[in-house]
PDB file of N, CA and C in Angstrom:
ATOM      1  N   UNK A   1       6.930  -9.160  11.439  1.00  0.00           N
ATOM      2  CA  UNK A   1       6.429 -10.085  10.429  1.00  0.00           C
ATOM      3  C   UNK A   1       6.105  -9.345   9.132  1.00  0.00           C
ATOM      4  N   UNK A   2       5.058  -8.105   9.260  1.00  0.00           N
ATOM      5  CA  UNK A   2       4.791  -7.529   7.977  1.00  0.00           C
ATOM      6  C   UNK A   2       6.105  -6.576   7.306  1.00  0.00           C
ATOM      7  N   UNK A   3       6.676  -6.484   8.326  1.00  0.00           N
ATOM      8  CA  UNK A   3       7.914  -5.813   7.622  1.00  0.00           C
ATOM      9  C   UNK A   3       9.061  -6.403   7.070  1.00  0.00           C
ATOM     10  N   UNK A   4       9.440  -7.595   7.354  1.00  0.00           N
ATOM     11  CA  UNK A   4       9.888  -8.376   6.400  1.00  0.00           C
ATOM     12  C   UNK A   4       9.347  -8.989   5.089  1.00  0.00           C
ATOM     13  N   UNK A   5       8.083  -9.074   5.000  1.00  0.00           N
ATOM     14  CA  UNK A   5       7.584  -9.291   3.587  1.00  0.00           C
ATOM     15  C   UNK A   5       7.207  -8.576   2.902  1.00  0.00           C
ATOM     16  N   UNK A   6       7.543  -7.008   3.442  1.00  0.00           N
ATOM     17  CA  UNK A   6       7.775  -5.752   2.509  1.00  0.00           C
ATOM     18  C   UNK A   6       8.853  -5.540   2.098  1.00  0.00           C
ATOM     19  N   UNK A   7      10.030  -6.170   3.385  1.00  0.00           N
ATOM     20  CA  UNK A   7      11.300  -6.214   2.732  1.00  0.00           C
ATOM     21  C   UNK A   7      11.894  -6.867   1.522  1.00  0.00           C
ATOM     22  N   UNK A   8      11.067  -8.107   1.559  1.00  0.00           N
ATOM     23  CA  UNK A   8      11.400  -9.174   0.954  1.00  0.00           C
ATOM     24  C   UNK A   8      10.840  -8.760  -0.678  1.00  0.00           C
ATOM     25  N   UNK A   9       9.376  -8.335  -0.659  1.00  0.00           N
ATOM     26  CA  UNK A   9       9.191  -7.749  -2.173  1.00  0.00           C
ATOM     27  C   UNK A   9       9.777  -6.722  -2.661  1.00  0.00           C
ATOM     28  N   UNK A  10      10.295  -5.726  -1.911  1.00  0.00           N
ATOM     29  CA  UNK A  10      11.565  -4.538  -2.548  1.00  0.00           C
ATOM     30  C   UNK A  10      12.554  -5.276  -2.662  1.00  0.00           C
ATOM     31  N   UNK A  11      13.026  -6.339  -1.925  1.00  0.00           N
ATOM     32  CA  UNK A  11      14.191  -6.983  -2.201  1.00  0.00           C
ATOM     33  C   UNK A  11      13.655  -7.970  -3.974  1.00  0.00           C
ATOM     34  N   UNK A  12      12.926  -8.887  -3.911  1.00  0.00           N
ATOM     35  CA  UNK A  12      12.521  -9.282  -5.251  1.00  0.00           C
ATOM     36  C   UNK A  12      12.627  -8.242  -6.066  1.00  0.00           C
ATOM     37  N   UNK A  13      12.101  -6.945  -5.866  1.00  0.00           N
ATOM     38  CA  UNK A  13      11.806  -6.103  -7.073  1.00  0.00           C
ATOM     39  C   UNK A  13      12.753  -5.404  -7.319  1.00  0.00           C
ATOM     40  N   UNK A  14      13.725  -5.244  -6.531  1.00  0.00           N
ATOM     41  CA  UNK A  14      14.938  -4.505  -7.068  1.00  0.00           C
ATOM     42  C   UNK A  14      16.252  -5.454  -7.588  1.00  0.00           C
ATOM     43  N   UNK A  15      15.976  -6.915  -7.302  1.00  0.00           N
ATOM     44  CA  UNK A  15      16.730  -7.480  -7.935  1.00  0.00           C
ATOM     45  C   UNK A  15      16.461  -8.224  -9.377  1.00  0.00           C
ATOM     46  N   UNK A  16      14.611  -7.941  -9.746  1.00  0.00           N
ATOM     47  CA  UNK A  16      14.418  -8.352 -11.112  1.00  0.00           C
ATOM     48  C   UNK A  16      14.369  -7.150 -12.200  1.00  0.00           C
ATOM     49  N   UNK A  17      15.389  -6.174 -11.256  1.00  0.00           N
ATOM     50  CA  UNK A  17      15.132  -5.071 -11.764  1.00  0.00           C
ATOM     51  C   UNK A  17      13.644  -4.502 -12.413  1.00  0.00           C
ATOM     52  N   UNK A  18      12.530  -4.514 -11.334  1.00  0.00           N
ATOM     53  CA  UNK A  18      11.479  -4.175 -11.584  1.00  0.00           C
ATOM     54  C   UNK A  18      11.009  -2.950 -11.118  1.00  0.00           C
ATOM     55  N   UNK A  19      12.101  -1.899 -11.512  1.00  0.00           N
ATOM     56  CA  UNK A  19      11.770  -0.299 -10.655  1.00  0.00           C
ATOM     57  C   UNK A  19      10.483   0.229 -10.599  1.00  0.00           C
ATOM     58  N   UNK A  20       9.699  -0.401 -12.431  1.00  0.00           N
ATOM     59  CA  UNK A  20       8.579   0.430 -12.205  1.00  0.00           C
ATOM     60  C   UNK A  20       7.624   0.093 -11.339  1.00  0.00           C
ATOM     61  N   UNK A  21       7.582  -1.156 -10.698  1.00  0.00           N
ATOM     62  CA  UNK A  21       6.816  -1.693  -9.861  1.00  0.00           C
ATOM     63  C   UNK A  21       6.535  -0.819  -8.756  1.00  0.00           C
ATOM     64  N   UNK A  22       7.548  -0.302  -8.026  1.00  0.00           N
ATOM     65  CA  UNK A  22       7.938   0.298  -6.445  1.00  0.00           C
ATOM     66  C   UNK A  22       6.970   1.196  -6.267  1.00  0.00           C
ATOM     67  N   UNK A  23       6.680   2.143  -7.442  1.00  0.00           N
ATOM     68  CA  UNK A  23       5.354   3.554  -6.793  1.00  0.00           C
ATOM     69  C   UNK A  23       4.029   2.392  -6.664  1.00  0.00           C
ATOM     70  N   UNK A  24       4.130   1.595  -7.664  1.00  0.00           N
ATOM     71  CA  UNK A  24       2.420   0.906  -7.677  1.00  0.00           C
ATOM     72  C   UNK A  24       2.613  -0.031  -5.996  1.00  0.00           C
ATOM     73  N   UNK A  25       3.578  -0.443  -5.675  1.00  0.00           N
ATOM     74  CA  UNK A  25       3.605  -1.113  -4.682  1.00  0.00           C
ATOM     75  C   UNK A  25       3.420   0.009  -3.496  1.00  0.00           C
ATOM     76  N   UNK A  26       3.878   0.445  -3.363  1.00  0.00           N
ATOM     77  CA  UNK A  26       3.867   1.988  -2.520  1.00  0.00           C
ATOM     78  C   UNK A  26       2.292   2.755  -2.325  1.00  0.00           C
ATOM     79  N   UNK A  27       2.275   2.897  -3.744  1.00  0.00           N
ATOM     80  CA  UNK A  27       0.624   3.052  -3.410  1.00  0.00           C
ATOM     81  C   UNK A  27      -0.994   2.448  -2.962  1.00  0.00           C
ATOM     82  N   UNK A  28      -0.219   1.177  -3.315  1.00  0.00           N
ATOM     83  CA  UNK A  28      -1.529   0.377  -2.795  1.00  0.00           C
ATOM     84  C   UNK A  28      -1.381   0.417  -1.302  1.00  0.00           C
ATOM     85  N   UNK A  29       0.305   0.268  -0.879  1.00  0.00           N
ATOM     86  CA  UNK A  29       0.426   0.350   0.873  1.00  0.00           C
ATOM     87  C   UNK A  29      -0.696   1.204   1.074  1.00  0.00           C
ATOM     88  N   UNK A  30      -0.095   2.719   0.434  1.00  0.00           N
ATOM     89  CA  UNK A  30      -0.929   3.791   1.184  1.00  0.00           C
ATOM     90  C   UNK A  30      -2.540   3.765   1.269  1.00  0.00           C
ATOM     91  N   UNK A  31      -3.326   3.199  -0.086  1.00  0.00           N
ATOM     92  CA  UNK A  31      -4.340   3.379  -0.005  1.00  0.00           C
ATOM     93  C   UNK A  31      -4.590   2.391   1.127  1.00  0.00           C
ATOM     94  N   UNK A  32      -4.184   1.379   1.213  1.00  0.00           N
ATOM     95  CA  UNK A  32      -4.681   0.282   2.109  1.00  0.00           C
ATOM     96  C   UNK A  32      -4.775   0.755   3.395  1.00  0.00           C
ATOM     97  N   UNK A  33      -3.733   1.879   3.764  1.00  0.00           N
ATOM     98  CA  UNK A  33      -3.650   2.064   5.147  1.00  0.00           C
ATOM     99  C   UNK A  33      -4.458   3.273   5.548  1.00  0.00           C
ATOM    100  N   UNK A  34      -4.878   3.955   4.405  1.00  0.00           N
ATOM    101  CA  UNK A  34      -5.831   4.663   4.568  1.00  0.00           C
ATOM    102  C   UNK A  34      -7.419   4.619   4.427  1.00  0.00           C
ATOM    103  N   UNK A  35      -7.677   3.299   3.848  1.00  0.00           N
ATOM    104  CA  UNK A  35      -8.965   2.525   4.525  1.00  0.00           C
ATOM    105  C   UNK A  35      -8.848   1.898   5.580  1.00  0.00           C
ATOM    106  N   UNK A  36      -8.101   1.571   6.207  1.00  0.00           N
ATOM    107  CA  UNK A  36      -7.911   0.871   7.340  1.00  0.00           C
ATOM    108  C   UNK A  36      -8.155   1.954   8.581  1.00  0.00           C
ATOM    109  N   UNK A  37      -7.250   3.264   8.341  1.00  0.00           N
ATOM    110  CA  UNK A  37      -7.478   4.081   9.655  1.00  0.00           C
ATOM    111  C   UNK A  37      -8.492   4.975   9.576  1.00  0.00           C
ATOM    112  N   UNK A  38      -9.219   4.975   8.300  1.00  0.00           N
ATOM    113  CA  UNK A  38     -10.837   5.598   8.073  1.00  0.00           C
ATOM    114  C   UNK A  38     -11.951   4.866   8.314  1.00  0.00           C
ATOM    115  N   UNK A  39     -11.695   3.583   8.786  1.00  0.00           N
ATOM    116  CA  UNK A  39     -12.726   2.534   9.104  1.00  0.00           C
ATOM    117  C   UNK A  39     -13.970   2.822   9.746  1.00  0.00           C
ATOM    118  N   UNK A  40     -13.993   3.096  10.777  1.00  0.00           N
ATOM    119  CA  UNK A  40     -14.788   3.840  12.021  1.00  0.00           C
ATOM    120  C   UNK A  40     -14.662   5.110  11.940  1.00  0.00           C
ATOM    121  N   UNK A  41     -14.312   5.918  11.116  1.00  0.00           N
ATOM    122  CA  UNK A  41     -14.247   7.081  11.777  1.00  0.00           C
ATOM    123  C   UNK A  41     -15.736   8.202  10.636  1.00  0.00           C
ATOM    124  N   UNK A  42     -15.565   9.396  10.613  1.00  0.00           N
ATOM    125  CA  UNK A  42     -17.124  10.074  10.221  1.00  0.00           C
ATOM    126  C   UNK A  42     -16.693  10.393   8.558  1.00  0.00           C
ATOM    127  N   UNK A  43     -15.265   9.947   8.260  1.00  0.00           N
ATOM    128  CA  UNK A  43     -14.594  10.172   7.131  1.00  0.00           C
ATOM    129  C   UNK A  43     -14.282   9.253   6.409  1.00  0.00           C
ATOM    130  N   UNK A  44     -14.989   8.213   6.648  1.00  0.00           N
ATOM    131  CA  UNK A  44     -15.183   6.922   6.205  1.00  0.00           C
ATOM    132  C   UNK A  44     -16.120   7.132   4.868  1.00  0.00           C
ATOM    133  N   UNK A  45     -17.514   7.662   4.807  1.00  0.00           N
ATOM    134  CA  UNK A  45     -18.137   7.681   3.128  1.00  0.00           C
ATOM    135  C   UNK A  45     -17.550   8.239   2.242  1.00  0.00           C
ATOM    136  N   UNK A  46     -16.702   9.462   2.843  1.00  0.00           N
ATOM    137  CA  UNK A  46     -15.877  10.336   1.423  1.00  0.00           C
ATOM    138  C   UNK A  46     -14.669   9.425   1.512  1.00  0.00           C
ATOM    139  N   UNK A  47     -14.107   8.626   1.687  1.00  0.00           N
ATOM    140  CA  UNK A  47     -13.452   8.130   1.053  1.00  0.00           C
ATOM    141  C   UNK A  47     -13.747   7.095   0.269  1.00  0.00           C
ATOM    142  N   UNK A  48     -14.735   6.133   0.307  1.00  0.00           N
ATOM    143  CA  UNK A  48     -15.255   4.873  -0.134  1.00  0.00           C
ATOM    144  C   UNK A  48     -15.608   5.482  -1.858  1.00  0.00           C
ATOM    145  N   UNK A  49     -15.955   6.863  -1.435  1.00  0.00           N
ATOM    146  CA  UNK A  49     -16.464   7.610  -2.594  1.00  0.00           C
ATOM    147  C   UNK A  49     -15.778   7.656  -3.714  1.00  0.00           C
ATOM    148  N   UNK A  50     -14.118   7.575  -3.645  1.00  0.00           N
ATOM    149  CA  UNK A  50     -13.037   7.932  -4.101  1.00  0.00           C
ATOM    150  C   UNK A  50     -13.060   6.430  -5.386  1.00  0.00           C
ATOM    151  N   UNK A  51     -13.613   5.395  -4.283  1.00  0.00           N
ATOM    152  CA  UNK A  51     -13.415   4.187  -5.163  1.00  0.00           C
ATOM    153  C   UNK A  51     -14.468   3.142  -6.024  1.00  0.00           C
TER     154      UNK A  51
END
């Protein structure tokens, strides 16, 4: 499911020719997934810190 509607916005964005979009899209993945797997863990305040 989530990987088709990642597909689907690289697919939008490379056909409105919106290249510069792809790092900002890319990066929010990452940050997102790196609050997500810092949730619970003891490395959870230094990152919150970041933002």
């Amino acid at each position: 499911m989530k990987a088709s509607i990642l597909k689907e916005v690289f697919e939008f964005l490379w056909s409105k020719k919106k290249f510069w979009l792809i790092p900002v899209v890319i990066i929010l993945l990452l940050v997102g997934f790196l609050i997500i797997l810092t949730e619970g863990s003891a490395i959870a305040p230094f990152i919150y810190t970041l933002f």
